[in-house]
N, C-alpha and C. Protein backbone atom coordinates (compact mmCIF):
# COMPACT_ATOMS: atom_id res chain seq x y z
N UNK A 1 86.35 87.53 92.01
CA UNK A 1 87.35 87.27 93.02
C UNK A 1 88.72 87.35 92.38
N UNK A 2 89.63 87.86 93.04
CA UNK A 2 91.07 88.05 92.61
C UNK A 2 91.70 87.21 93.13
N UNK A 3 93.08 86.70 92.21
CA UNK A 3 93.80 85.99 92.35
C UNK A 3 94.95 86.43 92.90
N UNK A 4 95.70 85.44 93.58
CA UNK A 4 96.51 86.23 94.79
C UNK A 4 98.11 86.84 93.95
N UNK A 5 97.92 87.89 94.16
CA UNK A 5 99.31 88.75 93.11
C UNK A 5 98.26 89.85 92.20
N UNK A 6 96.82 90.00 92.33
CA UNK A 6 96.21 90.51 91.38
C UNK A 6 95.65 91.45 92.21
N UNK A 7 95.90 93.24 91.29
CA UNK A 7 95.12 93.89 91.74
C UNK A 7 94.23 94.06 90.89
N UNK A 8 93.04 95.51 91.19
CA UNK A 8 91.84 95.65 90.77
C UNK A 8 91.34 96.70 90.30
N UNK A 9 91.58 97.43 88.79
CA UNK A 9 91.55 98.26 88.15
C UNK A 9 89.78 98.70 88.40
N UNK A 10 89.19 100.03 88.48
CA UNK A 10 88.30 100.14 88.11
C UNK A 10 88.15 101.39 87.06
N UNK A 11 87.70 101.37 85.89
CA UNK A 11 87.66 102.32 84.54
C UNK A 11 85.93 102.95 84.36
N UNK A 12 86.18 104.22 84.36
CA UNK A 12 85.02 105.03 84.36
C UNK A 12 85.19 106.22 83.48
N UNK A 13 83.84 106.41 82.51
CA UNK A 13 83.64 107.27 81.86
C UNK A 13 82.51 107.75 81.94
N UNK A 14 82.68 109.68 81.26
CA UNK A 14 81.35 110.26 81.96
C UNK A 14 80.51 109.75 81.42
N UNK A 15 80.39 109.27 80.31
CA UNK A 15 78.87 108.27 79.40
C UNK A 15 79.05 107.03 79.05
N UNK A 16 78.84 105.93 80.28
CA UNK A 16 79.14 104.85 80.42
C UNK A 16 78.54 104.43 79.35
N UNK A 17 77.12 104.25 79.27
CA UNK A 17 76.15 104.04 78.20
C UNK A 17 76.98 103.81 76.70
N UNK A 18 77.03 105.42 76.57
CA UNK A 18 78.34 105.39 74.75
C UNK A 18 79.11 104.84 74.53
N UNK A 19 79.86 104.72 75.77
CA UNK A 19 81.28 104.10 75.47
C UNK A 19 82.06 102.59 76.35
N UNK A 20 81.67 102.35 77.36
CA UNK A 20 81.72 101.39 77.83
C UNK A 20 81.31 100.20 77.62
N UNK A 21 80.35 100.01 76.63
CA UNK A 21 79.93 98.26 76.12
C UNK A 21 81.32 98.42 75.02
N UNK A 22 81.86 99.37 74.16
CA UNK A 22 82.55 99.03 73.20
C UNK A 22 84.03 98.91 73.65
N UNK A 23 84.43 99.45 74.72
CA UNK A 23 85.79 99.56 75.52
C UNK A 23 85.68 97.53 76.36
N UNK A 24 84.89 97.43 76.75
CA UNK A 24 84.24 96.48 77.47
C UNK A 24 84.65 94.78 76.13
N UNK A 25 83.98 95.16 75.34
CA UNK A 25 84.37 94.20 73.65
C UNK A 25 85.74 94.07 73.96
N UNK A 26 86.43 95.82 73.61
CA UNK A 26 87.81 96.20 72.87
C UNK A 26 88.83 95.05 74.06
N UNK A 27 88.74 95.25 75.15
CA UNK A 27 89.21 94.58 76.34
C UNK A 27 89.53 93.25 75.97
N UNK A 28 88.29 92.68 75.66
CA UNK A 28 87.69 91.06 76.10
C UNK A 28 88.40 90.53 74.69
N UNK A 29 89.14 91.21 73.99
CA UNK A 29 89.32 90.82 72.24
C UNK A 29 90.89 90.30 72.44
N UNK A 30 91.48 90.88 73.78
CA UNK A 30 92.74 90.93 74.49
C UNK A 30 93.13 89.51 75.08
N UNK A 31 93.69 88.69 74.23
CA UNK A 31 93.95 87.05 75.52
C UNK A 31 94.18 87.58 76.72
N UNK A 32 95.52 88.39 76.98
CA UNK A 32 96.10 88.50 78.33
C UNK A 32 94.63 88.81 79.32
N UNK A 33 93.90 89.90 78.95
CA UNK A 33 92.61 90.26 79.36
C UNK A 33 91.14 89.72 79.84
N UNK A 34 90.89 89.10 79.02
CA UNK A 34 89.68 88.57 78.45
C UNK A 34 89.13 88.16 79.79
N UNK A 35 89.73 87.12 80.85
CA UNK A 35 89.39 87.21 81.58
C UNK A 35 88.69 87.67 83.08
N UNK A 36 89.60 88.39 82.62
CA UNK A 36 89.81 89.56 84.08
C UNK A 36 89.06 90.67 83.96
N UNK A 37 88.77 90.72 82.65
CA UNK A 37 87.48 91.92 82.35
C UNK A 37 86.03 91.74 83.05
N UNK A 38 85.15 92.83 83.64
CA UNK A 38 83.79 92.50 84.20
C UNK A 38 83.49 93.92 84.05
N UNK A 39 82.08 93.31 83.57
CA UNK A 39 81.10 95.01 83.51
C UNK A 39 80.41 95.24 85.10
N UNK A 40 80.31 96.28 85.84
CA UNK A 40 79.55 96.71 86.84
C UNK A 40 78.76 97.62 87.10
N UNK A 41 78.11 97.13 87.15
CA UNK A 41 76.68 98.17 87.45
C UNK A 41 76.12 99.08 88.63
N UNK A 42 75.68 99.94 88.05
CA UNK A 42 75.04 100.70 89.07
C UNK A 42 74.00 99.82 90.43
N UNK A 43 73.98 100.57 92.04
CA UNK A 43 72.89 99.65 92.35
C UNK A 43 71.68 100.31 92.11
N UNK A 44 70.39 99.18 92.48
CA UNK A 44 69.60 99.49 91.51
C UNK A 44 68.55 100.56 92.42
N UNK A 45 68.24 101.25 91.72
CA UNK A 45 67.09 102.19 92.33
C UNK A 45 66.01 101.59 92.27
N UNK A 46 64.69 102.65 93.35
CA UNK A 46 63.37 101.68 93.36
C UNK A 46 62.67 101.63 92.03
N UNK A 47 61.96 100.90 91.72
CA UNK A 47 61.31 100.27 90.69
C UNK A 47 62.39 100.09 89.69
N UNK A 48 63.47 100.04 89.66
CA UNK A 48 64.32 99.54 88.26
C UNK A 48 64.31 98.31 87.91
N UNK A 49 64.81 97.55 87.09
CA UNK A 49 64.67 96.02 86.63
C UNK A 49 66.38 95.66 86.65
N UNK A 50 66.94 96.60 86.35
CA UNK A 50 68.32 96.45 86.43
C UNK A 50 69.55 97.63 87.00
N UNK A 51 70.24 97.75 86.94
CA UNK A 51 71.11 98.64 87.18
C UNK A 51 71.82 99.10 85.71
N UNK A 52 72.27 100.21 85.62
CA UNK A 52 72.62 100.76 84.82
C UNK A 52 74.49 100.41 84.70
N UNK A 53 74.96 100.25 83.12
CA UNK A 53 76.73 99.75 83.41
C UNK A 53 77.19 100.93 83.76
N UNK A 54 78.03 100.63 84.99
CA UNK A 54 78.71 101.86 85.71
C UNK A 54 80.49 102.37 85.28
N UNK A 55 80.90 100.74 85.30
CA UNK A 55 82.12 100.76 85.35
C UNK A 55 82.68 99.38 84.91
N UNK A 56 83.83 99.38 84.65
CA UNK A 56 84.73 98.25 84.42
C UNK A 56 85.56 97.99 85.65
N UNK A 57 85.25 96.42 85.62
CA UNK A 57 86.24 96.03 86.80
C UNK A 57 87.87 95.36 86.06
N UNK A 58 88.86 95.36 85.96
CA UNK A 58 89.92 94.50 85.05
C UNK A 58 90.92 93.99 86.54
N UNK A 59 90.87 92.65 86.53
CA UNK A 59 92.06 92.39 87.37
C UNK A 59 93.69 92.33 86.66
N UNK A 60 94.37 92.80 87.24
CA UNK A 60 95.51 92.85 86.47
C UNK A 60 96.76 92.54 87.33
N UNK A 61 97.31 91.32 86.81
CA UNK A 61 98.71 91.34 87.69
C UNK A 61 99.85 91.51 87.54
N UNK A 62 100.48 91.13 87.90
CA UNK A 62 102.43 91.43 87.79
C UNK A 62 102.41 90.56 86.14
N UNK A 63 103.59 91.05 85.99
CA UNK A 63 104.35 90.84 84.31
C UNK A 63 104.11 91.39 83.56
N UNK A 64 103.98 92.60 83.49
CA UNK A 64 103.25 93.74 82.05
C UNK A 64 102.12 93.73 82.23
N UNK A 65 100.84 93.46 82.97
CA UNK A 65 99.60 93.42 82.80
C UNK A 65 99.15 94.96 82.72
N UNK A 66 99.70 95.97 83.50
CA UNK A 66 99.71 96.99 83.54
C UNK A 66 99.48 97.85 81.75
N UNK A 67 100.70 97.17 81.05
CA UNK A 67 101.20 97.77 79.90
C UNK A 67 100.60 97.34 79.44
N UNK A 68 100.13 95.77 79.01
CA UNK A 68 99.18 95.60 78.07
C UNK A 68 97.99 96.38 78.34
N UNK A 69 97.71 96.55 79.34
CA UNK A 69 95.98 97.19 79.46
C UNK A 69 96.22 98.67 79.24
N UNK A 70 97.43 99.68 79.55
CA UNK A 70 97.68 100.91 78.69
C UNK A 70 97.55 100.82 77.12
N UNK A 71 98.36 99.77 76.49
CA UNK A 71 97.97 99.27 75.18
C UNK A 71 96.88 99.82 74.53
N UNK A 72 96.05 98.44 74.88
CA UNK A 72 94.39 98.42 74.70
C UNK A 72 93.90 99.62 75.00
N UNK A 73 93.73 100.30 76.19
CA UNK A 73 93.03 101.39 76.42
C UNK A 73 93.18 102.91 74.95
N UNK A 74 94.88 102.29 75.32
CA UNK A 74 95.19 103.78 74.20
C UNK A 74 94.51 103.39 72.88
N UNK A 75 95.11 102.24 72.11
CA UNK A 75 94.37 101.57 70.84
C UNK A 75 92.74 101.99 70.87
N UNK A 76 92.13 101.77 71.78
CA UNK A 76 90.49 102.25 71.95
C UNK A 76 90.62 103.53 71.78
N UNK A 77 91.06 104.60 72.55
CA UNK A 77 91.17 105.81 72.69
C UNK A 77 91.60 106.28 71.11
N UNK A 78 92.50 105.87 70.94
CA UNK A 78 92.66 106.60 69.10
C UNK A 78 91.29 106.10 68.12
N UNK A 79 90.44 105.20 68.68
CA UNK A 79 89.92 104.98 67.65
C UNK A 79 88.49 105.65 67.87
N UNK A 80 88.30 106.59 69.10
CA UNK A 80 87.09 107.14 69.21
C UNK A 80 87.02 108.42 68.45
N UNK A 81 85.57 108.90 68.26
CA UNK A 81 85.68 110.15 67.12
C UNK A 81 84.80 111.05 67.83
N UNK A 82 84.78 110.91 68.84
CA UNK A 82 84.63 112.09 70.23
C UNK A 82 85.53 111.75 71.59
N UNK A 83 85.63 112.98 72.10
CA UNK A 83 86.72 113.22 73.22
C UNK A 83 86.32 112.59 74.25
N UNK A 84 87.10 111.62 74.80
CA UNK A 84 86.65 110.44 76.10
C UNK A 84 87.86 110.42 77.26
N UNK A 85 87.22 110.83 78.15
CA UNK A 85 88.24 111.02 79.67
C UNK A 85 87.97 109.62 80.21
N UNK A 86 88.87 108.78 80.45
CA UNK A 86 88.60 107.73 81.37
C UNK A 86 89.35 107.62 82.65
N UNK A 87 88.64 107.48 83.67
CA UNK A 87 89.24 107.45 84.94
C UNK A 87 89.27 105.81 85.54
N UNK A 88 90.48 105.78 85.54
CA UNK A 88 91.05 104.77 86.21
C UNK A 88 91.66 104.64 87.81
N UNK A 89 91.07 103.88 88.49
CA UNK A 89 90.74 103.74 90.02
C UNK A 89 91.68 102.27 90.55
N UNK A 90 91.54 102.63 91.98
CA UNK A 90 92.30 101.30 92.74
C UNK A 90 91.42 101.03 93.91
N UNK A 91 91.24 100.10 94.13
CA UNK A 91 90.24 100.01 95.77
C UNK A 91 90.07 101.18 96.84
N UNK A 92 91.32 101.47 96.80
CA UNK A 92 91.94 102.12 97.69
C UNK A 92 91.95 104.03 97.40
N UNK A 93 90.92 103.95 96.21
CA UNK A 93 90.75 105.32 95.94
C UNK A 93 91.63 106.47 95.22
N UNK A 94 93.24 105.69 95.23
CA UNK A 94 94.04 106.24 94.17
C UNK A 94 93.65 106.23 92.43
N UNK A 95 93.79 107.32 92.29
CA UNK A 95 93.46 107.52 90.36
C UNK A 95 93.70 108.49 89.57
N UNK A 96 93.83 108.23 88.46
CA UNK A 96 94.04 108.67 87.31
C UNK A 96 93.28 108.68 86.13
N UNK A 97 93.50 109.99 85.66
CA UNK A 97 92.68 110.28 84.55
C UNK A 97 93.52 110.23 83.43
N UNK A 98 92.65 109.79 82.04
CA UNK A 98 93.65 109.59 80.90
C UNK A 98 92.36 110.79 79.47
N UNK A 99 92.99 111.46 79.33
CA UNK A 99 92.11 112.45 78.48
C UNK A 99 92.53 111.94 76.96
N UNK A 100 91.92 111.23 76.31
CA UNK A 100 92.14 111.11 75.04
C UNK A 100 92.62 111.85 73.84
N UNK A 101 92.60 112.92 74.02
CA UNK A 101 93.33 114.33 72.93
C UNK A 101 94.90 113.69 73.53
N UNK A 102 95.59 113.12 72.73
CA UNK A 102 97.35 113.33 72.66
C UNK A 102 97.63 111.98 73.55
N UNK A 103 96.90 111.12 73.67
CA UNK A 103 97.20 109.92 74.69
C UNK A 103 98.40 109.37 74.30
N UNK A 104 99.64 109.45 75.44
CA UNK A 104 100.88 108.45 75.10
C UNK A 104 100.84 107.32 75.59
N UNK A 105 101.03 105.92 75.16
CA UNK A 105 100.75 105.01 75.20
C UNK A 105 101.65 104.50 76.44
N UNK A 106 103.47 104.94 76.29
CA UNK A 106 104.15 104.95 77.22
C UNK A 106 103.87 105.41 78.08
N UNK A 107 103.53 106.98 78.47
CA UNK A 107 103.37 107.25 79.92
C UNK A 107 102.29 106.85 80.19
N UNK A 108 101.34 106.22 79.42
CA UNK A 108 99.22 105.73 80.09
C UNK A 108 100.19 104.48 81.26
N UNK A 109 101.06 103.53 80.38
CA UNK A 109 101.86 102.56 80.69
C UNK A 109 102.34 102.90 82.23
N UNK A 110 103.23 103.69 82.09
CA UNK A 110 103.79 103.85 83.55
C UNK A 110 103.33 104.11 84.27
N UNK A 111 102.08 104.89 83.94
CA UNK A 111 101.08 105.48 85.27
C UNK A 111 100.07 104.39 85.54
N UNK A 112 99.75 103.54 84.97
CA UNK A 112 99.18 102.30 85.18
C UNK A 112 99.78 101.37 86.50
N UNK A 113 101.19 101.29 85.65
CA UNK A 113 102.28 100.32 86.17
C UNK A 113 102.63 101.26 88.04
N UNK A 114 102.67 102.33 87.84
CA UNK A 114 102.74 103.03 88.78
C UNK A 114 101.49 102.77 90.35
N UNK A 115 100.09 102.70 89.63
CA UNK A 115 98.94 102.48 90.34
C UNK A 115 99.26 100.95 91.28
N UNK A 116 99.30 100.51 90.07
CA UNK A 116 99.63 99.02 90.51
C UNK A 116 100.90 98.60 91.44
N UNK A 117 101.69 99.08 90.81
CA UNK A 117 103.19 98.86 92.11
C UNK A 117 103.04 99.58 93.25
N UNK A 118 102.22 100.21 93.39
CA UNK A 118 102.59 101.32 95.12
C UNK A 118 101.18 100.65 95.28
N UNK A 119 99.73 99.70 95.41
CA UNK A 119 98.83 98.95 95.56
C UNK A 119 99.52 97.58 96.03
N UNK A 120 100.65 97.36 95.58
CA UNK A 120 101.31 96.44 96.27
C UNK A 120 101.91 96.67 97.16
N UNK A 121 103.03 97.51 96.95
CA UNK A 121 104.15 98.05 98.29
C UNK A 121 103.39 98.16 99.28
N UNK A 122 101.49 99.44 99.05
CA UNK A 122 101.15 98.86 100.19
C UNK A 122 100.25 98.61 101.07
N UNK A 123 99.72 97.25 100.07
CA UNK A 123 99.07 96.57 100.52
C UNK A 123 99.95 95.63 101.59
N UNK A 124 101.10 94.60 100.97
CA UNK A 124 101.70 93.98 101.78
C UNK A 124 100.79 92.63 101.69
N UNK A 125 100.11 92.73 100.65
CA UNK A 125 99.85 91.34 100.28
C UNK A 125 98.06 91.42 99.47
N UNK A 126 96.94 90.66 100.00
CA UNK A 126 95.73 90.46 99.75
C UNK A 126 95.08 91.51 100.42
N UNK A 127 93.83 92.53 99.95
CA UNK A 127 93.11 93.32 100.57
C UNK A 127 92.54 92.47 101.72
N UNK A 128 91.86 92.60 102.67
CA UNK A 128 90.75 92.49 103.61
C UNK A 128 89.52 92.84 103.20
């Protein structure tokens, strides 16, 4: 559940499996973060026992939350030793892709900060 001023990042990569428990850590290692981080899963198909990790949920609100989580993401991203596209989502189906070859930390930042400020303008407050 989100807190009121908080939107709702969702982060996806094509091999959740590889790379998402360690992005998932890299996150949670983050004070500002730690919280707001959640793993999500696939739903489950017949006979499965579980669902498979799909995605990251991160709530993130006003005051830099944006920038710190460009931060982190980029910091992860330099430290992988294969090429990782992560797509970053809004409820509302707006997104962005961040291709790890040449990641700027500033513009990951603004385009973050970007997602998030026009999710407000317009929303006009709490989703439904």
């Amino acid at each position: 559940m989100l807190n009121e001023g908080e939107n709702e990042l969702w982060i996806r990569v094509p091999d959740p499996d590889a790379h998402l428990p360690s992005l998932l850590d890299w996150l949670r290692r983050e004070d500002a973060l730690r919280r707001g981080v959640h793993p999500r899963h696939a739903p489950l198909g017949e006979g499965q026992m579980g669902g498979a990790l799909d995605a990251l949920a991160v709530a993130v609100g006003s005051g830099g939350m944006g920038a710190v989580l460009a931060n982190c993401l980029s910091a992860w991203i330099s430290q992988r030793r294969s090429d990782v596209r992560i797509t970053l989502s809004t409820r509302d189906g707006r997104t962005i892709e961040v291709d790890a070859k040449g990641v700027d930390p500033r513009s990951l930042a603004k385009d973050v900060e970007r997602l998030l400020d026009r999710g407000d303008q317009e929303a006009g407050g709490e989703p439904s």
